[in-house]
C-alpha atoms as a PDB file:
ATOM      1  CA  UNK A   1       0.000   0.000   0.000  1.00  0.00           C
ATOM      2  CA  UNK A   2       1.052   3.437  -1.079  1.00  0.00           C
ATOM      3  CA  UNK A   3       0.735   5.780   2.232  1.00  0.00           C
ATOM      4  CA  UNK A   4       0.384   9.480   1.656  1.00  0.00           C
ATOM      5  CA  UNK A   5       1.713  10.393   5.134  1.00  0.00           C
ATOM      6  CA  UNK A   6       0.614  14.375   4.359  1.00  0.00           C
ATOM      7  CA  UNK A   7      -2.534  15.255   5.561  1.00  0.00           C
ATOM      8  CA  UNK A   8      -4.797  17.067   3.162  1.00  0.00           C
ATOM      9  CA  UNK A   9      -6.498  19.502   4.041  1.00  0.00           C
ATOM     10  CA  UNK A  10      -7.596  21.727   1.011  1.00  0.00           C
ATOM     11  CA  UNK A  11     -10.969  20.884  -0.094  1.00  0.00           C
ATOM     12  CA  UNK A  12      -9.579  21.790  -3.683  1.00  0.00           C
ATOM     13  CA  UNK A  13      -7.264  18.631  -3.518  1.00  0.00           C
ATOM     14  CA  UNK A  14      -7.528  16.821  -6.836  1.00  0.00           C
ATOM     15  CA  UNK A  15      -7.553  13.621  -5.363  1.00  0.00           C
ATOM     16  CA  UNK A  16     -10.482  15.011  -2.784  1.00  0.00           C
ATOM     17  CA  UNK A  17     -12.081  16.363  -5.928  1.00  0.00           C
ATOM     18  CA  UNK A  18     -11.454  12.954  -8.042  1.00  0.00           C
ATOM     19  CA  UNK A  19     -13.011  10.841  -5.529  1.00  0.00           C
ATOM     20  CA  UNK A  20     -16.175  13.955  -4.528  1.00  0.00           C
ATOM     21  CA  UNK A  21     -16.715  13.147  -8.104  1.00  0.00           C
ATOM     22  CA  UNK A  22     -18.000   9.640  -7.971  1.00  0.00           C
ATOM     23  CA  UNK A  23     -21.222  10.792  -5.876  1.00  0.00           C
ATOM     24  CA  UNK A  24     -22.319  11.358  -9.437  1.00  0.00           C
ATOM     25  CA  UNK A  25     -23.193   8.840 -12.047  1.00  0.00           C
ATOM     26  CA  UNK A  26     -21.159  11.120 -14.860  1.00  0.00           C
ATOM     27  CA  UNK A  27     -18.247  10.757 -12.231  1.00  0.00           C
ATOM     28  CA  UNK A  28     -18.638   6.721 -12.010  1.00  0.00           C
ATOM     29  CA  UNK A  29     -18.700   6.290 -15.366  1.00  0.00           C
ATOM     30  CA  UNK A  30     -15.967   8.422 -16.358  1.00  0.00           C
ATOM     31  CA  UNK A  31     -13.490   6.905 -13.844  1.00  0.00           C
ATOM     32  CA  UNK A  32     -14.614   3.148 -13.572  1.00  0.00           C
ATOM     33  CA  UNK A  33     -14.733   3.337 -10.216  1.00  0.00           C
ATOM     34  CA  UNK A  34     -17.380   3.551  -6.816  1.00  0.00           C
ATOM     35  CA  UNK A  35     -17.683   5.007  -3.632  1.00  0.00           C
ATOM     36  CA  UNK A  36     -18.268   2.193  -0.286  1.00  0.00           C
ATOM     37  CA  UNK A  37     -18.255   4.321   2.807  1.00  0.00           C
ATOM     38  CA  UNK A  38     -17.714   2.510   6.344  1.00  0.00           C
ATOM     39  CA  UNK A  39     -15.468   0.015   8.215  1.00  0.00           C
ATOM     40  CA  UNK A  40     -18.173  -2.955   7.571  1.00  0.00           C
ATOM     41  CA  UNK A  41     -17.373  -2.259   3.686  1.00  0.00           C
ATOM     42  CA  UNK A  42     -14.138  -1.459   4.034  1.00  0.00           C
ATOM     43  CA  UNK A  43     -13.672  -5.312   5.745  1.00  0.00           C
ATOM     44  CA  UNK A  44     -15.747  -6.759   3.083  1.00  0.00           C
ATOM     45  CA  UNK A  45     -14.315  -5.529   0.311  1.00  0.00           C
ATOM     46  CA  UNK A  46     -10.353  -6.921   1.879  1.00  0.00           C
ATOM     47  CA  UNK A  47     -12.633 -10.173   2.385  1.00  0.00           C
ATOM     48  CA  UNK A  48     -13.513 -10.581  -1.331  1.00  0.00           C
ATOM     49  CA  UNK A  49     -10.149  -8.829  -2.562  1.00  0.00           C
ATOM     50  CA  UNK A  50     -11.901  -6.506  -4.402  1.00  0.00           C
ATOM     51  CA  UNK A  51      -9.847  -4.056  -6.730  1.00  0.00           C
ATOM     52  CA  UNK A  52      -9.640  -1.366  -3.969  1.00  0.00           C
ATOM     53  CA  UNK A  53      -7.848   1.438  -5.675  1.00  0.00           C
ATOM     54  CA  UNK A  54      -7.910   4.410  -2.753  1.00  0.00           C
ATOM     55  CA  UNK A  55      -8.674   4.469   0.733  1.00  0.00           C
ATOM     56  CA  UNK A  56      -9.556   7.845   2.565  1.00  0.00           C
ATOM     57  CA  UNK A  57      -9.373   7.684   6.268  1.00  0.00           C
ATOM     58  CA  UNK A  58     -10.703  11.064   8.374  1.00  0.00           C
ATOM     59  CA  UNK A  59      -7.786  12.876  10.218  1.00  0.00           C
ATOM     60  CA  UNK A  60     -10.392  12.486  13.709  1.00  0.00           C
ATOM     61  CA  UNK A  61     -10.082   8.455  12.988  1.00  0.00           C
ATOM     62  CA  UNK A  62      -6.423   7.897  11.961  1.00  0.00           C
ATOM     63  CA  UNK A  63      -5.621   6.843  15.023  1.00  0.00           C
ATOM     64  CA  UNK A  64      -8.151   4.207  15.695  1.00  0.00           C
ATOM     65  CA  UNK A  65      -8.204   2.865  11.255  1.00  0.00           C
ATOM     66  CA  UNK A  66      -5.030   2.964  10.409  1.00  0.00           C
ATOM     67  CA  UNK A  67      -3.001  -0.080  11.547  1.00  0.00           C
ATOM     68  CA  UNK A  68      -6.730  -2.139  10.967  1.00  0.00           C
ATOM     69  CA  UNK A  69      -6.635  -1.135   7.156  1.00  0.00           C
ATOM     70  CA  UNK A  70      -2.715  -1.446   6.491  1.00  0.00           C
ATOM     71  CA  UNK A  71      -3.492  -4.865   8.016  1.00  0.00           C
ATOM     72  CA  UNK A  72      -6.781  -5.755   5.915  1.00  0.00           C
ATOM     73  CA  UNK A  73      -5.129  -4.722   2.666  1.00  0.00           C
ATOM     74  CA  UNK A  74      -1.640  -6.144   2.947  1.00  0.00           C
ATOM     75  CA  UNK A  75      -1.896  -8.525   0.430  1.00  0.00           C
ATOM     76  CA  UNK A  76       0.334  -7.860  -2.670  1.00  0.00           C
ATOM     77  CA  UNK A  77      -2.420  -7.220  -4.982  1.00  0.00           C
ATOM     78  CA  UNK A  78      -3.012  -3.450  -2.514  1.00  0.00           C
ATOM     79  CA  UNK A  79       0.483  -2.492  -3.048  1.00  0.00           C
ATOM     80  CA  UNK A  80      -0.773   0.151  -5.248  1.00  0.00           C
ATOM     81  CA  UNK A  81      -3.875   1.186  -3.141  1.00  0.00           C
ATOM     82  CA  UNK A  82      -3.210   4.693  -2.096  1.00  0.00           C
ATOM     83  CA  UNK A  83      -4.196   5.867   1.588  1.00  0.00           C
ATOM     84  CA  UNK A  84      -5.007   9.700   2.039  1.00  0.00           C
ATOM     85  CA  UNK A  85      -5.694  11.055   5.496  1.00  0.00           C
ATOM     86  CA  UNK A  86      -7.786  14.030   4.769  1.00  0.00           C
ATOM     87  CA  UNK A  87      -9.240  16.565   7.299  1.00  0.00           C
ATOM     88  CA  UNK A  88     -12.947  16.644   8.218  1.00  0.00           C
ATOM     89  CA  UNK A  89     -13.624  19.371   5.581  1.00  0.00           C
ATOM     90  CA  UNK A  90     -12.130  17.268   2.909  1.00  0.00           C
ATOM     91  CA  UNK A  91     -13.845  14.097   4.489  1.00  0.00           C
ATOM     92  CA  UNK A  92     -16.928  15.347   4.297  1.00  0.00           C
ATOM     93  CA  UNK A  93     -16.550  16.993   1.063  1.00  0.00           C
ATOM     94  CA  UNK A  94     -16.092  13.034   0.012  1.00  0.00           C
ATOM     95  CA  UNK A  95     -18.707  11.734   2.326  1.00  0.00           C
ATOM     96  CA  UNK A  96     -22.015  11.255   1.527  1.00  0.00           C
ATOM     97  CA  UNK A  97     -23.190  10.028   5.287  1.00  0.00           C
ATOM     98  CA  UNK A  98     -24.916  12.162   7.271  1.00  0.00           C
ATOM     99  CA  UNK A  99     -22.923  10.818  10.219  1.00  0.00           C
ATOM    100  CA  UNK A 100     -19.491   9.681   8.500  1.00  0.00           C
ATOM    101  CA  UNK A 101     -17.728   6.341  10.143  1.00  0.00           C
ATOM    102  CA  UNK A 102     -14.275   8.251   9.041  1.00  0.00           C
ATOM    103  CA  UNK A 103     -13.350   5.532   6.403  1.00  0.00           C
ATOM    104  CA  UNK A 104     -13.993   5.603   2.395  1.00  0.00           C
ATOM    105  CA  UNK A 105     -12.819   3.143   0.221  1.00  0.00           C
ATOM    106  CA  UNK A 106     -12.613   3.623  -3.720  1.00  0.00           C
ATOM    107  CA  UNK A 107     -13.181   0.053  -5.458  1.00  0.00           C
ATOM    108  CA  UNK A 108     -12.811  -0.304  -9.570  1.00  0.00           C
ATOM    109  CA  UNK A 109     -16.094  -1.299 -11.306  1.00  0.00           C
ATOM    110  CA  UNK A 110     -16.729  -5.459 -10.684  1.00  0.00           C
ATOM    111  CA  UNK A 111     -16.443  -7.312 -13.102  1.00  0.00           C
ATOM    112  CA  UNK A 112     -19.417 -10.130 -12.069  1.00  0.00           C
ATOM    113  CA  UNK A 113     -21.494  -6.963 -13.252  1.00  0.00           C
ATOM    114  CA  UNK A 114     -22.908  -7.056 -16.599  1.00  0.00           C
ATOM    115  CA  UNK A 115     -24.287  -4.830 -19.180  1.00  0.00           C
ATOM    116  CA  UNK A 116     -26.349  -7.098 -22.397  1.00  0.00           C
ATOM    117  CA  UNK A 117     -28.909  -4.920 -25.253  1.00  0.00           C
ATOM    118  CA  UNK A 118     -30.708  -7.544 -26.809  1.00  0.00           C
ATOM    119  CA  UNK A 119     -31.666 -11.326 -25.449  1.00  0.00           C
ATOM    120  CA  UNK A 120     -31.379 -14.490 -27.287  1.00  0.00           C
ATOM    121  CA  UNK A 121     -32.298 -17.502 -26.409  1.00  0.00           C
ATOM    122  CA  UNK A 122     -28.958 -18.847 -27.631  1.00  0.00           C
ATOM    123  CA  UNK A 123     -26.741 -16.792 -25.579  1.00  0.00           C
ATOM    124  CA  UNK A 124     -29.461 -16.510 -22.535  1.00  0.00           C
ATOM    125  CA  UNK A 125     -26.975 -15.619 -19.538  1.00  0.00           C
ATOM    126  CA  UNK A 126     -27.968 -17.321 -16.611  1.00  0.00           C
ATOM    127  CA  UNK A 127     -26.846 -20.760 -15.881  1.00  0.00           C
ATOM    128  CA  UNK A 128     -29.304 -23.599 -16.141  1.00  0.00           C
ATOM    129  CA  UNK A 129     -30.906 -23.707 -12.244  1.00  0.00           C
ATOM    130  CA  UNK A 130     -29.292 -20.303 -11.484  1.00  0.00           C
ATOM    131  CA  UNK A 131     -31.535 -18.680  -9.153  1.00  0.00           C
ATOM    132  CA  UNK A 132     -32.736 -15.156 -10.192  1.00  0.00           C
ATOM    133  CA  UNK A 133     -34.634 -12.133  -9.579  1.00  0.00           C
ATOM    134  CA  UNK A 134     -35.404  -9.430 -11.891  1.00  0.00           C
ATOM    135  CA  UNK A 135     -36.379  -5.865 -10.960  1.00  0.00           C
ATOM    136  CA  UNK A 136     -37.951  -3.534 -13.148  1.00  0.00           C
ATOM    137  CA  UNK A 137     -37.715   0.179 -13.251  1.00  0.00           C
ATOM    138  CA  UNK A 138     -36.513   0.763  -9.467  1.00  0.00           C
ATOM    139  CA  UNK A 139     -35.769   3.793  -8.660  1.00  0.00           C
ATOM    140  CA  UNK A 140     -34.705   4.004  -5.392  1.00  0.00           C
ATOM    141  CA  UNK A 141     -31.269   3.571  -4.326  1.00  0.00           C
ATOM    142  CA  UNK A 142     -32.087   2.577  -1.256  1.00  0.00           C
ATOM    143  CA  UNK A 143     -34.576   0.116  -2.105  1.00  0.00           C
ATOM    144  CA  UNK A 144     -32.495  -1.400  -4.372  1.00  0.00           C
ATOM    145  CA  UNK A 145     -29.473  -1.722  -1.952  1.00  0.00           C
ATOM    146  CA  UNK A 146     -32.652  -4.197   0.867  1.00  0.00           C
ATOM    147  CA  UNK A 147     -33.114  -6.135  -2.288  1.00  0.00           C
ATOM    148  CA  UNK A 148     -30.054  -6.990  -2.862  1.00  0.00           C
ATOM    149  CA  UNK A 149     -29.372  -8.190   0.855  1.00  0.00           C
ATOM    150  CA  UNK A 150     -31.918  -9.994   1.075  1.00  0.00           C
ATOM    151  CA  UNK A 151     -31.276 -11.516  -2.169  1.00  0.00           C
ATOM    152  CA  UNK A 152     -28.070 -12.703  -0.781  1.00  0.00           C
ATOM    153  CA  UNK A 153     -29.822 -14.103   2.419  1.00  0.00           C
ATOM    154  CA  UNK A 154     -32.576 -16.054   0.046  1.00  0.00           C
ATOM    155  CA  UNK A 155     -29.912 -17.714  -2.136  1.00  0.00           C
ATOM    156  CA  UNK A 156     -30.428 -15.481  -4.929  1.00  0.00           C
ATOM    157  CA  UNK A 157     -27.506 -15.948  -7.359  1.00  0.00           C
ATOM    158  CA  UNK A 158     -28.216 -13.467 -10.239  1.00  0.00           C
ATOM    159  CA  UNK A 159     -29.972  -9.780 -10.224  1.00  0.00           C
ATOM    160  CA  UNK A 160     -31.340  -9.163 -13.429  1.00  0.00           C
ATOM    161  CA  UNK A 161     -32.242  -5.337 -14.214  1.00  0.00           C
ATOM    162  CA  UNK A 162     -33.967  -3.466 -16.268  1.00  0.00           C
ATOM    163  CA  UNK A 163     -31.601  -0.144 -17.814  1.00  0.00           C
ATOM    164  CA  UNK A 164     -33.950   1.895 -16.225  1.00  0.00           C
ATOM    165  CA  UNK A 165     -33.105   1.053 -12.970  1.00  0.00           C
ATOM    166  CA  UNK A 166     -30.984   3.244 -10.599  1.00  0.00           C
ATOM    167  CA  UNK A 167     -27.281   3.026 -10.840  1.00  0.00           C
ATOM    168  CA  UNK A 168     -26.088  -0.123  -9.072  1.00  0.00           C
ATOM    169  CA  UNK A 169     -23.055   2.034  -7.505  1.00  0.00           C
ATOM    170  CA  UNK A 170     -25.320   4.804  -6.221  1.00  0.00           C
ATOM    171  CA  UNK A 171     -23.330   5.580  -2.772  1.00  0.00           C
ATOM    172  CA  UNK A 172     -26.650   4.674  -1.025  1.00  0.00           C
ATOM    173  CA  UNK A 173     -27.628   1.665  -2.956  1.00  0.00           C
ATOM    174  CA  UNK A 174     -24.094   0.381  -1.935  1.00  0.00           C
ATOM    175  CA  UNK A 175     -24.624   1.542   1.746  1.00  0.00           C
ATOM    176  CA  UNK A 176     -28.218  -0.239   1.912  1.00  0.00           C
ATOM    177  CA  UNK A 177     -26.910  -3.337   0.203  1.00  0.00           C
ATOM    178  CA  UNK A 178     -24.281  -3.487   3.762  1.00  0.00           C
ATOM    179  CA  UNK A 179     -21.693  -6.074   1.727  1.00  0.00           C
ATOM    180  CA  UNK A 180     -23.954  -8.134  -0.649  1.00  0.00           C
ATOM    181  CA  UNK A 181     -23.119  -6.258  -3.399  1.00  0.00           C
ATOM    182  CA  UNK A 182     -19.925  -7.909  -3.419  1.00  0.00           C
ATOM    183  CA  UNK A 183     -21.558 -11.447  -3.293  1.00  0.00           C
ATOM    184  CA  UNK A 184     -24.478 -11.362  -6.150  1.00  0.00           C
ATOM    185  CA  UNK A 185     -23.755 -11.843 -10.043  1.00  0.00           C
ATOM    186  CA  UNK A 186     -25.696  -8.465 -11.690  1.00  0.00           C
ATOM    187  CA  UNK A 187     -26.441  -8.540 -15.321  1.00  0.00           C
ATOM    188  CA  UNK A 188     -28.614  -5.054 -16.786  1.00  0.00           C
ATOM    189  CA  UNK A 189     -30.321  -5.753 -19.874  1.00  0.00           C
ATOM    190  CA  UNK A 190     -31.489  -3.026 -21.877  1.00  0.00           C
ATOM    191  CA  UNK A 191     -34.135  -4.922 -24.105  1.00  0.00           C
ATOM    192  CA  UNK A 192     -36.725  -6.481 -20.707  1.00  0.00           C
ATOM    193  CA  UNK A 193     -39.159  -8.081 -22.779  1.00  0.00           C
ATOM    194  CA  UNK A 194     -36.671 -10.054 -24.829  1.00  0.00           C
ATOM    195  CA  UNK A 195     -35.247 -11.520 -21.647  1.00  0.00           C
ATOM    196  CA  UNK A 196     -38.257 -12.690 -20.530  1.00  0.00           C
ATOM    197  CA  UNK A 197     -39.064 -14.052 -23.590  1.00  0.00           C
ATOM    198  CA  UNK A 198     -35.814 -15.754 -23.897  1.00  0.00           C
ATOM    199  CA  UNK A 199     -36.068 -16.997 -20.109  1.00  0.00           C
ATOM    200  CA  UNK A 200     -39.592 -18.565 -20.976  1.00  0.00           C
ATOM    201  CA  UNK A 201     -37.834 -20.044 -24.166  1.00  0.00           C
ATOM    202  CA  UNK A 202     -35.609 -22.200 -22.178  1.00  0.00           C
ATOM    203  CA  UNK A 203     -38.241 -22.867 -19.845  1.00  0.00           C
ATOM    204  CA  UNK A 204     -38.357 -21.098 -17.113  1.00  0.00           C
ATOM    205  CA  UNK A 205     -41.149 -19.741 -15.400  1.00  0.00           C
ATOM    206  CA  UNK A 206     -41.510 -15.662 -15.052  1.00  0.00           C
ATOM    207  CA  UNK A 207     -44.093 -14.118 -12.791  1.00  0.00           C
ATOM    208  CA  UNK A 208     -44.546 -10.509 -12.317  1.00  0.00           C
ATOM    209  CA  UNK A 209     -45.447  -8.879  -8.563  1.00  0.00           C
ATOM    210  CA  UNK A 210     -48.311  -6.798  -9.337  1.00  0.00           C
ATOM    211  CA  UNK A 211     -51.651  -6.128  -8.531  1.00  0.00           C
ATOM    212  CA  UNK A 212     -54.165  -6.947 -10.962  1.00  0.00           C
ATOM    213  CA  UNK A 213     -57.128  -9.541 -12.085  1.00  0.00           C
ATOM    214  CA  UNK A 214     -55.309 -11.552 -13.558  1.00  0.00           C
ATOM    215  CA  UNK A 215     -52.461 -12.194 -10.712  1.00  0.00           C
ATOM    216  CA  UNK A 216     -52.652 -15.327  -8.447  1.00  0.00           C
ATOM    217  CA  UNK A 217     -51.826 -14.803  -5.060  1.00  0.00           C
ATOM    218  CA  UNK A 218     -48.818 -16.015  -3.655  1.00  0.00           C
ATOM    219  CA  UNK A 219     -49.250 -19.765  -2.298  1.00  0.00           C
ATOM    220  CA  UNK A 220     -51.074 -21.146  -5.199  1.00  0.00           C
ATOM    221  CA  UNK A 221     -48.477 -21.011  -7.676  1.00  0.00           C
ATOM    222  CA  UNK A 222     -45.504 -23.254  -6.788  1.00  0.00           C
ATOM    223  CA  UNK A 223     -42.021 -21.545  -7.690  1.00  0.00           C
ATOM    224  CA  UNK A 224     -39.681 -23.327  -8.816  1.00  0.00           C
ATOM    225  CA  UNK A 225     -35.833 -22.807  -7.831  1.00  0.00           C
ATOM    226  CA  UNK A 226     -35.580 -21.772 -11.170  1.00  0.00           C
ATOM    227  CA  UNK A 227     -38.412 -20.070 -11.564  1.00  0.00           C
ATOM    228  CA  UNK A 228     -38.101 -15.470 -12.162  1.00  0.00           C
ATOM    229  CA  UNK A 229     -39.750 -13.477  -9.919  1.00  0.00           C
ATOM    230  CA  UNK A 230     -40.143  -9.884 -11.216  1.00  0.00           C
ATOM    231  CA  UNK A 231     -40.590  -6.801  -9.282  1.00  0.00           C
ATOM    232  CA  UNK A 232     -41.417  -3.901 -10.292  1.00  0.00           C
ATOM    233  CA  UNK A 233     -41.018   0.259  -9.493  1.00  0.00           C
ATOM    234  CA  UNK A 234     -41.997   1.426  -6.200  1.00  0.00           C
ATOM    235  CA  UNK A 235     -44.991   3.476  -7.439  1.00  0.00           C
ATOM    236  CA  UNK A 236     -46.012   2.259 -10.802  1.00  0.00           C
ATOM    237  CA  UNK A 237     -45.110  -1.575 -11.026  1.00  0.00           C
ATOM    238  CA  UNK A 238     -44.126  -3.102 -13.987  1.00  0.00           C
ATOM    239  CA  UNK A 239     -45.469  -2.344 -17.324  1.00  0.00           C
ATOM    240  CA  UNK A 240     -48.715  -3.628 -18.764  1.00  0.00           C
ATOM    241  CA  UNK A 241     -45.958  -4.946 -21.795  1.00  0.00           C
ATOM    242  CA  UNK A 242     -44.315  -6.475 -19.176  1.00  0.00           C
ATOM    243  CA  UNK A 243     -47.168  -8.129 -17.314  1.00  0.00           C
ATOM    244  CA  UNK A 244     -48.261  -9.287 -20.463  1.00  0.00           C
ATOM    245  CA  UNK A 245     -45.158 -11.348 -21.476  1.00  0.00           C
ATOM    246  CA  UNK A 246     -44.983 -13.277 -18.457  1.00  0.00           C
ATOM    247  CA  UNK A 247     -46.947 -16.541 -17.519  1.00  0.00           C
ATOM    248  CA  UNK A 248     -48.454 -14.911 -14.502  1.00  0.00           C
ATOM    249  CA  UNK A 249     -48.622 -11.789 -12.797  1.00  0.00           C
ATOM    250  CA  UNK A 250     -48.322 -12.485  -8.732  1.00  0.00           C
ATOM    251  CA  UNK A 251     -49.471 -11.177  -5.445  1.00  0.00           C
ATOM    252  CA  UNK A 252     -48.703 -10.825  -2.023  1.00  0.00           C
ATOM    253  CA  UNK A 253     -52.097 -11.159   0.603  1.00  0.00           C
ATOM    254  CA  UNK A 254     -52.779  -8.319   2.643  1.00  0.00           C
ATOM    255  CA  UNK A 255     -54.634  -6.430   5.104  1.00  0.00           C
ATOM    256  CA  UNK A 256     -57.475  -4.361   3.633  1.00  0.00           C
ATOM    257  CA  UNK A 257     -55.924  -1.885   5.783  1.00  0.00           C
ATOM    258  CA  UNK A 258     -53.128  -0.779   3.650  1.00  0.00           C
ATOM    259  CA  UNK A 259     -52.727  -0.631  -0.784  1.00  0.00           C
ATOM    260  CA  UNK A 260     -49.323  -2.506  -1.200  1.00  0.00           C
ATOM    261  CA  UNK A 261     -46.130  -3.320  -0.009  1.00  0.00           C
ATOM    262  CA  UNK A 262     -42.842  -1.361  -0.205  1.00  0.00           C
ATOM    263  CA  UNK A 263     -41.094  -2.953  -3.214  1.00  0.00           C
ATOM    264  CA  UNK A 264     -37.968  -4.545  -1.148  1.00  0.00           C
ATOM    265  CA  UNK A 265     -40.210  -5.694   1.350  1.00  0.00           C
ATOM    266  CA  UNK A 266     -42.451  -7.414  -1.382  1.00  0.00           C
ATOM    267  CA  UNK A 267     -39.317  -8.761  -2.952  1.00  0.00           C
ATOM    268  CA  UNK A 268     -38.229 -10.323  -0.093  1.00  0.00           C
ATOM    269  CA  UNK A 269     -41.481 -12.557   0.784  1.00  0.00           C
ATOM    270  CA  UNK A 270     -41.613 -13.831  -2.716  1.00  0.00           C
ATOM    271  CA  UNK A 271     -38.109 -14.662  -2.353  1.00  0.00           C
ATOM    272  CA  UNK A 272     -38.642 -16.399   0.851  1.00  0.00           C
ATOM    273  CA  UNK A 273     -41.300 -18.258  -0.839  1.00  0.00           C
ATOM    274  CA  UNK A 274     -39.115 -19.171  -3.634  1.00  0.00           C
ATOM    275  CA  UNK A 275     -36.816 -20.361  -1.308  1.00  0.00           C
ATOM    276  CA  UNK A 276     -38.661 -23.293  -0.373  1.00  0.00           C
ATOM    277  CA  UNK A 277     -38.267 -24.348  -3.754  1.00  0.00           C
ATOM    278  CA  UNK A 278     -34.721 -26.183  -2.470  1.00  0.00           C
END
């Protein structure tokens, strides 16, 4: 690791600048590279020996971080990792936390991340019985990040999205997700309907999580293990195109007392449902 024993302090840094940048989407893209704020993701990220490219540790927390993350990223493959202690300005300058843990690690784009246009059935990307779920049109980070926990608690083993979906290294999807995100195969496909329709011509069954006549509620269908569960936006659902190109639409029972379900919440019944499957 490559130790930049001068504290910074100007908020005009361009390393402070570089790495302020990747808040942004523009910034993400341009660089290649995301934002995981904390100690938890900071000790997950050594875990999977992710390609951590900066570390910025708080001035206030040298003291207490520093020998921890020479330690977690001694390996050879950190020798280039740069470590900046920065002052609380330029910390929180970085920071997107309301309350910042003091510790920001910058980690290249994954490469078990996946972009695909079009679907075929002949190059269809999950592996036969690979466990899936597919979310459509989500927009918050947040919800996104729940999802993606819990798809990593259910078993999930592929995230399929739809290119409409919030950025996958939004700071607070990566937050939310607390580690997972470094544990799930993610594939965004910018054609939806042709993946379903290439999923259903292998086989597999699709369902949609909505709320309509024609859905079944949860319980009388039996999902398979490989079976695609798909949920859709937080206010809307998914599309009536969508709907329409599955085998079923799905839903969740419910008190009379309330319309619906937040969308991670509703993800993660049907994938504890699905579960059962094994």
């Amino acid at each position: 690791m490559i130790i930049q024993n001068e504290i910074i302090t100007s908020r005009q840094n361009p390393a402070v600048k570089w790495a302020a940048s990747l808040q942004s989407k523009k910034g993400r893209e341009e660089s290649g590279c995301f934002l995981a704020e904390g100690e938890k993701l900071a000790r997950e990220a050594a875990s999977a020996r992710l390609p951590v490219t900066h570390i910025f540790i708080s001035e206030k927390r040298r003291a207490q971080l520093e020998g921890e993350l020479l330690s977690l990223f001694s390996e050879n493959i950190y020798d280039k990792t740069r470590l900046y202690v920065v002052s609380e300005e330029c910390f929180c300058k970085i920071s997107s936390e309301i309350a910042p843990q003091g510790v920001i690690t910058i980690i290249k784009y994954l490469d078990f991340f996946k972009n695909k246009d079009i679907i075929y059935k002949e190059d269809f990307f999950l592996a036969p019985n690979e466990r899936a779920l597919a979310l459509f049109s989500i927009r918050d980070p947040g919800n996104l990040g729940s999802v993606i926990r819990s798809a990593v608690a259910f078993g999930i083993e592929h995230l399929v999205l739809s290119g409409d979906c919030v950025d996958i290294y939004n700071p607070k999807t990566v937050r939310s997700a607390m580690g997972s995100l470094f544990k799930i195969k993610v594939t965004v496909v910018g054609d939806f309907i042709s993946f379903i329709r290439s999923a259903r011509a292998l086989g597999r069954a699709v369902y949609s999580a909505e709320l309509s006549e024609r859905a079944r509620a949860l319980g009388t269908v039996a999902l398979k293990r490989d079976s695609i569960v798909i949920i859709g936006n937080e206010g809307h659902g998914v599309s009536e195109e969508v709907s329409l190109a599955c085998d079923a639409g799905l839903y969740i029972p419910i008190s009379e007392k309330t319309e619906s379900l937040n969308a991670s919440v509703a993800a993660g019944i049907l994938m504890w449902e699905q579960s059962k499957a094994d």
